[in-house]
Protein backbone atom coordinates (compact mmCIF):
# COMPACT_ATOMS: atom_id res chain seq x y z
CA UNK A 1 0.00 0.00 0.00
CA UNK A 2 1.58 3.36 -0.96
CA UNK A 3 0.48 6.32 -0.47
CA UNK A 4 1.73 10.40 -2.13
CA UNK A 5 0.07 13.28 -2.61
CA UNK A 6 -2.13 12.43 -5.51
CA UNK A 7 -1.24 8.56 -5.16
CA UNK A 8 -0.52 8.98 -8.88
CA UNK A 9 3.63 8.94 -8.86
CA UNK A 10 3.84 6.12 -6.66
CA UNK A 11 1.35 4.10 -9.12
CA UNK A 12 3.18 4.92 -12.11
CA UNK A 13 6.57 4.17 -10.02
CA UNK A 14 5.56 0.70 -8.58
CA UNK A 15 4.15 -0.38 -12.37
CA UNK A 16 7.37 -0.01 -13.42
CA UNK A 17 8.66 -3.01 -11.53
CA UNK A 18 8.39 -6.31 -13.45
CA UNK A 19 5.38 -8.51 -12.41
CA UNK A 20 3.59 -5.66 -10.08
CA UNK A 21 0.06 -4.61 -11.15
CA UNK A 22 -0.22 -1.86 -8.80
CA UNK A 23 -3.76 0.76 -9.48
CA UNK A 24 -4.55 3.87 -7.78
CA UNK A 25 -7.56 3.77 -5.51
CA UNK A 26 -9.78 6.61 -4.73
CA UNK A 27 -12.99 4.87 -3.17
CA UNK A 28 -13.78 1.20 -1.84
CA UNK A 29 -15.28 0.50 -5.32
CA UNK A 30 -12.03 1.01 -7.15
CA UNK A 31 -10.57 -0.75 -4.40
CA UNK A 32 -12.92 -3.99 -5.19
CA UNK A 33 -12.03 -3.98 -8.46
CA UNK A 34 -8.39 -3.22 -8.52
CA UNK A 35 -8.50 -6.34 -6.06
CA UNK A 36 -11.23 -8.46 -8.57
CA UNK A 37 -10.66 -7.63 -12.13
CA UNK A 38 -7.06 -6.21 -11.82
CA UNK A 39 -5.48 -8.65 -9.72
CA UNK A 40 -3.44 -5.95 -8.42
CA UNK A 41 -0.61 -6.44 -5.59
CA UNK A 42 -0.39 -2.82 -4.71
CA UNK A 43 -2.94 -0.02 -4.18
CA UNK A 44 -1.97 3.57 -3.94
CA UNK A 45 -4.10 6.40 -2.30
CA UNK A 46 -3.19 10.01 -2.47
CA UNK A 47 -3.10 11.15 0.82
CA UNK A 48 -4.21 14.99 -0.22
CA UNK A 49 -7.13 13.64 -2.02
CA UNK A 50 -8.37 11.04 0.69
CA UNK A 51 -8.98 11.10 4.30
CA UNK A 52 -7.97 8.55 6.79
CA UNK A 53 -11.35 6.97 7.53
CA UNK A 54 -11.64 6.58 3.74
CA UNK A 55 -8.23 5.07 3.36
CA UNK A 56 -8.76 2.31 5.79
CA UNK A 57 -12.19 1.40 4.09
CA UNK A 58 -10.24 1.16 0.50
CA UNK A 59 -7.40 -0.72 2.50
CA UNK A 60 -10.38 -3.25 4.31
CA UNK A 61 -12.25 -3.41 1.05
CA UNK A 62 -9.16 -4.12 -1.57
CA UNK A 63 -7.71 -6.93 1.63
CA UNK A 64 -11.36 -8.68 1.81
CA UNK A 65 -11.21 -8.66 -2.60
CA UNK A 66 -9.85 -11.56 -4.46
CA UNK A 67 -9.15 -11.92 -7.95
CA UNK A 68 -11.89 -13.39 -9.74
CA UNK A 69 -10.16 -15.89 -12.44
CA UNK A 70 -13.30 -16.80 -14.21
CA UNK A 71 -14.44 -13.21 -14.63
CA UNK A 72 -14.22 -10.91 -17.97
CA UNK A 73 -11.28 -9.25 -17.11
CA UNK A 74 -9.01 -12.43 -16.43
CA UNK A 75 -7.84 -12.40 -19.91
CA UNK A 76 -6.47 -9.24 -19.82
CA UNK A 77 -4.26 -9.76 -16.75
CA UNK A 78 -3.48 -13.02 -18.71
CA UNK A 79 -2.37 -10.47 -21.62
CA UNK A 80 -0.29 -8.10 -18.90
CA UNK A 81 1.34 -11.45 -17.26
CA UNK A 82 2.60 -11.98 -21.11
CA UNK A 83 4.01 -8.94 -21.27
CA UNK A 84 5.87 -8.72 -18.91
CA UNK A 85 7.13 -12.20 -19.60
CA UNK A 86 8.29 -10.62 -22.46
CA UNK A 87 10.43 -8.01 -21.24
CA UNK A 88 12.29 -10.05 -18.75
């Protein structure tokens, strides 16, 4: 979990590491989803656009989220996994 002002630079700095799906969170839904569809390791929050009692709910929702492998968007983390397969 990683946390800047905007919670933008840290995304864009952690999806530069091989492997790491890592999506910016603003709200528990994107937190579900980043957890569901994404399959994401890392969430980052922007701590001048959040509030605490907000960030723990994202943090509680994207913990108690699993990837869901038989959903629509497992082929596209399929496609990212390949990718970066690719580059390594």
């Amino acid at each position: 979990i990683l946390f800047c002002g905007t919670g933008i630079g840290v995304s864009i700095s952690a999806n530069k590491v091989p492997g790491i799906r890592a999506a910016l969170t603003h709200d528990t839904y994107s937190a579900e989803r980043a957890a569901k569809s994404n399959n994401a390791q890392i969430i980052t929050m922007g701590a001048r656009v959040i509030g605490p009692e907000l960030a723990k709910a994202i943090v509680d929702t994207w913990l108690a989220s699993e990837f869901d492998e038989q959903g629509p968007s497992a082929g596209n983390v399929q496609a990212i996994n390949r990718l970066d397969a690719a580059k390594a």
